[in-house]
PDB file of N, CA and C in Angstrom:
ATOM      1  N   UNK A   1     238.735 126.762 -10.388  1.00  0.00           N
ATOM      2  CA  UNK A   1     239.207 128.019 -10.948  1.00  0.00           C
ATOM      3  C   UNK A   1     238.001 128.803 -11.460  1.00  0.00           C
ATOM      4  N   UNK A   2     237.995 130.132 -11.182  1.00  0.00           N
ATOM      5  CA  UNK A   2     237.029 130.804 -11.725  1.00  0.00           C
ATOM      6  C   UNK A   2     237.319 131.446 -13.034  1.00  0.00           C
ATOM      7  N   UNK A   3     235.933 132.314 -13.549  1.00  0.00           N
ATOM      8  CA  UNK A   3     236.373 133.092 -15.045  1.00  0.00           C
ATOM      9  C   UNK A   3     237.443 133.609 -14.704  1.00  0.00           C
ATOM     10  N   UNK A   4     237.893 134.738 -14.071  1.00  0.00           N
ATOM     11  CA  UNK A   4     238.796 135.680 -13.792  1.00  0.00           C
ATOM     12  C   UNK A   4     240.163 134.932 -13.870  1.00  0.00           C
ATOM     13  N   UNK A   5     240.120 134.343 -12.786  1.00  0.00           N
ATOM     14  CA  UNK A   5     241.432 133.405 -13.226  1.00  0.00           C
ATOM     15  C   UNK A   5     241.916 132.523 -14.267  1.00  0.00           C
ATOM     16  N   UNK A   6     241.064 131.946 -15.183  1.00  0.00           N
ATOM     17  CA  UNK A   6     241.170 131.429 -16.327  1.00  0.00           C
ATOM     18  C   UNK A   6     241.949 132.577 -17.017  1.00  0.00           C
ATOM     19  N   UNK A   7     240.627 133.780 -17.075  1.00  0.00           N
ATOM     20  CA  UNK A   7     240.843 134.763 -18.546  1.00  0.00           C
ATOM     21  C   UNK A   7     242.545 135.378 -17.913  1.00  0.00           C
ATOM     22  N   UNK A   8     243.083 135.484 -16.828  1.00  0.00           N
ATOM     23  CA  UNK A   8     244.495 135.999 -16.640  1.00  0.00           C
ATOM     24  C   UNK A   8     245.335 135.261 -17.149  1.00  0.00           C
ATOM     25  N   UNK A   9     244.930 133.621 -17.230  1.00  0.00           N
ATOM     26  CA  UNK A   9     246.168 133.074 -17.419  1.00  0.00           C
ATOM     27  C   UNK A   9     246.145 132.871 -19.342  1.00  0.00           C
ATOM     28  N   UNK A  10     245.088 133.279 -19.997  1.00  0.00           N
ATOM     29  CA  UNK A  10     244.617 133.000 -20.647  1.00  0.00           C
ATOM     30  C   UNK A  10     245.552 134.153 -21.504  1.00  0.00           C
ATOM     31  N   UNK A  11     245.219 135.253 -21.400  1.00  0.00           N
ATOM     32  CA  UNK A  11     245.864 136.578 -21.291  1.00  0.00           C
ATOM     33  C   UNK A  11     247.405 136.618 -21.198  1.00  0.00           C
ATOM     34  N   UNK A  12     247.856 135.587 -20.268  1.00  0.00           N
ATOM     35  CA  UNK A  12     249.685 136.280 -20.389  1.00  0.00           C
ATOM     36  C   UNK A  12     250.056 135.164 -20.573  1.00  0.00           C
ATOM     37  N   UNK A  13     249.960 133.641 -20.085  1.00  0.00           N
ATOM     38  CA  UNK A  13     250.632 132.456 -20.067  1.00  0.00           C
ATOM     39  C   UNK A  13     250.101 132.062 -21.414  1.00  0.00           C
ATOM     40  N   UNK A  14     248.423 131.913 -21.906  1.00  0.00           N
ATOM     41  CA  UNK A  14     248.061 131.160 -23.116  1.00  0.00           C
ATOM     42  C   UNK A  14     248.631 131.683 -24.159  1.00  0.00           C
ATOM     43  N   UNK A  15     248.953 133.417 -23.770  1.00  0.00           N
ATOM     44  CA  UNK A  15     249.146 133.888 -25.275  1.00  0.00           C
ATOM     45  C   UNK A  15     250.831 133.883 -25.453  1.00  0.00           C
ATOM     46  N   UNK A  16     252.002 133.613 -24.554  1.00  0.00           N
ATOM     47  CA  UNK A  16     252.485 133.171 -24.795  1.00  0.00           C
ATOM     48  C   UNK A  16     253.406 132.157 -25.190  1.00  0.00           C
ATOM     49  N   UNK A  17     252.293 130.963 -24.948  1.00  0.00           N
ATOM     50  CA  UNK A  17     252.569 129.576 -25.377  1.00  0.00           C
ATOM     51  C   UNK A  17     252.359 129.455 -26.699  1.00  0.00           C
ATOM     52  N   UNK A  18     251.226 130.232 -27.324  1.00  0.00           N
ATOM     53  CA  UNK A  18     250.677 130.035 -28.826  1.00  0.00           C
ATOM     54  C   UNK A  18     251.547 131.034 -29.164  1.00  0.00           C
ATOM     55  N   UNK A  19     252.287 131.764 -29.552  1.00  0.00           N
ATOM     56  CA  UNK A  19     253.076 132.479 -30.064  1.00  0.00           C
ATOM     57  C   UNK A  19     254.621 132.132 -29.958  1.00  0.00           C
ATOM     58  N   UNK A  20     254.715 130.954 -28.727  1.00  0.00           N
ATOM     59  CA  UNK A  20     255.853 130.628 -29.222  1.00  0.00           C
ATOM     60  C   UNK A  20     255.764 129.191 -30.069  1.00  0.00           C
ATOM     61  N   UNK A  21     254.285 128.813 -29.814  1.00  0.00           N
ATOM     62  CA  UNK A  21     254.121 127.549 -30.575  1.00  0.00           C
ATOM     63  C   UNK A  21     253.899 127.934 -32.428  1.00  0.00           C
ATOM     64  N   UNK A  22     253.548 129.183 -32.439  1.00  0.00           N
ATOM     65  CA  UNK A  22     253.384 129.180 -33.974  1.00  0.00           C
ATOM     66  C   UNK A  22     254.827 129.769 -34.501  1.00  0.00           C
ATOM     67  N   UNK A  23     255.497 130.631 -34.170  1.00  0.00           N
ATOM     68  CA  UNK A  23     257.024 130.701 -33.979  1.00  0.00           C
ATOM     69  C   UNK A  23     257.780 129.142 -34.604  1.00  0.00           C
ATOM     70  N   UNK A  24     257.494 128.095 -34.016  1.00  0.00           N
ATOM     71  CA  UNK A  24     258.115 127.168 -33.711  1.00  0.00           C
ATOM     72  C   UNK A  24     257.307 126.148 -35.227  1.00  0.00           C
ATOM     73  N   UNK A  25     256.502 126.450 -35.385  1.00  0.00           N
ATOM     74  CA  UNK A  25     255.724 126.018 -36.673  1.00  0.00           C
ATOM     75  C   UNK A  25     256.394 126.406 -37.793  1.00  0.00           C
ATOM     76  N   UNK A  26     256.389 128.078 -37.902  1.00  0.00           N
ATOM     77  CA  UNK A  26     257.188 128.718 -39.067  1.00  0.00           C
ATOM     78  C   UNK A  26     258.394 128.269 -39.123  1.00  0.00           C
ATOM     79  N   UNK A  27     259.343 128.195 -38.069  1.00  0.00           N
ATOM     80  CA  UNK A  27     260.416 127.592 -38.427  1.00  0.00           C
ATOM     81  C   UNK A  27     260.687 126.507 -38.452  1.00  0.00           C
ATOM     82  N   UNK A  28     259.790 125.395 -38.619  1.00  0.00           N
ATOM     83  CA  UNK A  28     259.839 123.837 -38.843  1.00  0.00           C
ATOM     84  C   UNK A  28     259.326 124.024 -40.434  1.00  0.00           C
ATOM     85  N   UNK A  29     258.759 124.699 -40.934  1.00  0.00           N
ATOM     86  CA  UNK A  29     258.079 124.774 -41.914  1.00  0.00           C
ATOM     87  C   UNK A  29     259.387 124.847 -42.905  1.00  0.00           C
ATOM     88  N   UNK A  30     259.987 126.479 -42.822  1.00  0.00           N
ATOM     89  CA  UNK A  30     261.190 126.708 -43.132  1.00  0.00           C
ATOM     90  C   UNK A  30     262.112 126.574 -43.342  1.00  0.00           C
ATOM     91  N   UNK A  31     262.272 125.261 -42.434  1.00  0.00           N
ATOM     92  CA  UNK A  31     263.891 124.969 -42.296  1.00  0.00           C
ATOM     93  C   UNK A  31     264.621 124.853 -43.423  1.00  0.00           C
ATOM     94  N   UNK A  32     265.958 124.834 -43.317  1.00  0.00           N
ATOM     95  CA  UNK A  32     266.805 123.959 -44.584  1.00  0.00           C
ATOM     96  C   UNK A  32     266.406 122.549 -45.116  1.00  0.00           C
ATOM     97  N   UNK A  33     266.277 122.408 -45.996  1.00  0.00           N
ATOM     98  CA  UNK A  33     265.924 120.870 -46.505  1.00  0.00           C
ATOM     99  C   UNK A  33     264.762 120.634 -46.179  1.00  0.00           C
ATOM    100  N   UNK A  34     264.035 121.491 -45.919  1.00  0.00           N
ATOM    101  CA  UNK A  34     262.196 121.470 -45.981  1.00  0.00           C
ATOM    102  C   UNK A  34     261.657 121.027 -47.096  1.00  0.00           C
ATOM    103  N   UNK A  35     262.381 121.643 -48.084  1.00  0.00           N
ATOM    104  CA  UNK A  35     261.783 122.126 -49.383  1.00  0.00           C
ATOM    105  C   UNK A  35     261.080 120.700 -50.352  1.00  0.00           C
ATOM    106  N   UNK A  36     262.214 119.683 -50.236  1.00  0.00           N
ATOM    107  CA  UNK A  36     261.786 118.741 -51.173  1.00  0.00           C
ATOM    108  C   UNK A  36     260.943 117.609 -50.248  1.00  0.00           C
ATOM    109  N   UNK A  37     260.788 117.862 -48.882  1.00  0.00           N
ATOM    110  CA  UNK A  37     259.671 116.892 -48.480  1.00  0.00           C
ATOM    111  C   UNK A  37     258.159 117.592 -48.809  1.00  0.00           C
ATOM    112  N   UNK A  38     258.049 118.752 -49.114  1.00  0.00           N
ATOM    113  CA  UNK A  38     257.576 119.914 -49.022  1.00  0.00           C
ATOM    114  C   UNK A  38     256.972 119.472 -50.574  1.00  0.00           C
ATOM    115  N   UNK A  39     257.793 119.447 -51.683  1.00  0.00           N
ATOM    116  CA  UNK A  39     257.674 119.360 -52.773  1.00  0.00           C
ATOM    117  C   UNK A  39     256.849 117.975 -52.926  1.00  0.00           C
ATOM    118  N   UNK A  40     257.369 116.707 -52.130  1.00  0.00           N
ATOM    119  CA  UNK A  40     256.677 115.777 -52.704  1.00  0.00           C
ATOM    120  C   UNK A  40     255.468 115.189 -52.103  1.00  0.00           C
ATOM    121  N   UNK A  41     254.997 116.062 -50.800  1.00  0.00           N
ATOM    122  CA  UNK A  41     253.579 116.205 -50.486  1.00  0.00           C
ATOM    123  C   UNK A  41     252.949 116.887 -51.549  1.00  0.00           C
ATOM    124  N   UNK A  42     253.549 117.632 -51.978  1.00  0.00           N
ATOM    125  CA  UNK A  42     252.201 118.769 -52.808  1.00  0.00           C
ATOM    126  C   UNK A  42     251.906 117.750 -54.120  1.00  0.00           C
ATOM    127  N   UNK A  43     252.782 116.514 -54.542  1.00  0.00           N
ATOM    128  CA  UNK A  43     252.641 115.622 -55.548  1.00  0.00           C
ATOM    129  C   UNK A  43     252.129 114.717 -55.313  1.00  0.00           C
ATOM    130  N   UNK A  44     251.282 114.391 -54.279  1.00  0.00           N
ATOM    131  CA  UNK A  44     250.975 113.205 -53.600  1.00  0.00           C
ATOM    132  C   UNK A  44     249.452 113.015 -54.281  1.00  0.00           C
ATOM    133  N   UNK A  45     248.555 114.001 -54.371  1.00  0.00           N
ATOM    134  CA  UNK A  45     247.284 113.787 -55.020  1.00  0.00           C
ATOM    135  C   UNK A  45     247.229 113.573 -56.631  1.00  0.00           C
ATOM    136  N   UNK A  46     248.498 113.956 -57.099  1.00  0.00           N
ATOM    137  CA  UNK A  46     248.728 113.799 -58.723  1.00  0.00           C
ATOM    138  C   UNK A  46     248.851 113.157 -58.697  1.00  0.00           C
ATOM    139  N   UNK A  47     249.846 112.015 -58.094  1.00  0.00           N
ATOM    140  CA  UNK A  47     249.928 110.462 -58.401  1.00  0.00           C
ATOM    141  C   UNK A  47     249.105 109.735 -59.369  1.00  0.00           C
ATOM    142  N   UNK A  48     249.358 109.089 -60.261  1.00  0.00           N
ATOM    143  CA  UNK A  48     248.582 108.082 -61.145  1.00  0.00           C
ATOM    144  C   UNK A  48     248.984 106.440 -60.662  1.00  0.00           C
ATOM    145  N   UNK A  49     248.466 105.879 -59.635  1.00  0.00           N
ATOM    146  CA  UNK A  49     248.697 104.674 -59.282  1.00  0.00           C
ATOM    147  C   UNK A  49     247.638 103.828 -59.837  1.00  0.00           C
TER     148      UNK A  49
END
């Protein structure tokens, strides 16, 4: 494959794989019942073990 053909696919196919892959991030992030796994990562370095 040459530049040209890379940078096309790069251009319409790459950019919409990463846009539906970050799409797909935000709403894993989001979801319902996110919140308290969410919550007890952010407590994980406070720990006093």
């Amino acid at each position: 494959m040459d530049y040209h053909t890379m940078r096309e696919f790069a251009d319409s196919w790459g950019l919409l794989f990463l846009t539906l892959f970050f799409v797909g991030v935000v709403l894993f992030a989001f979801r319902p019942g996110s919140k308290k796994s969410a919550e007890e990562a952010a407590q994980i370095p406070l720990k006093d073990d």
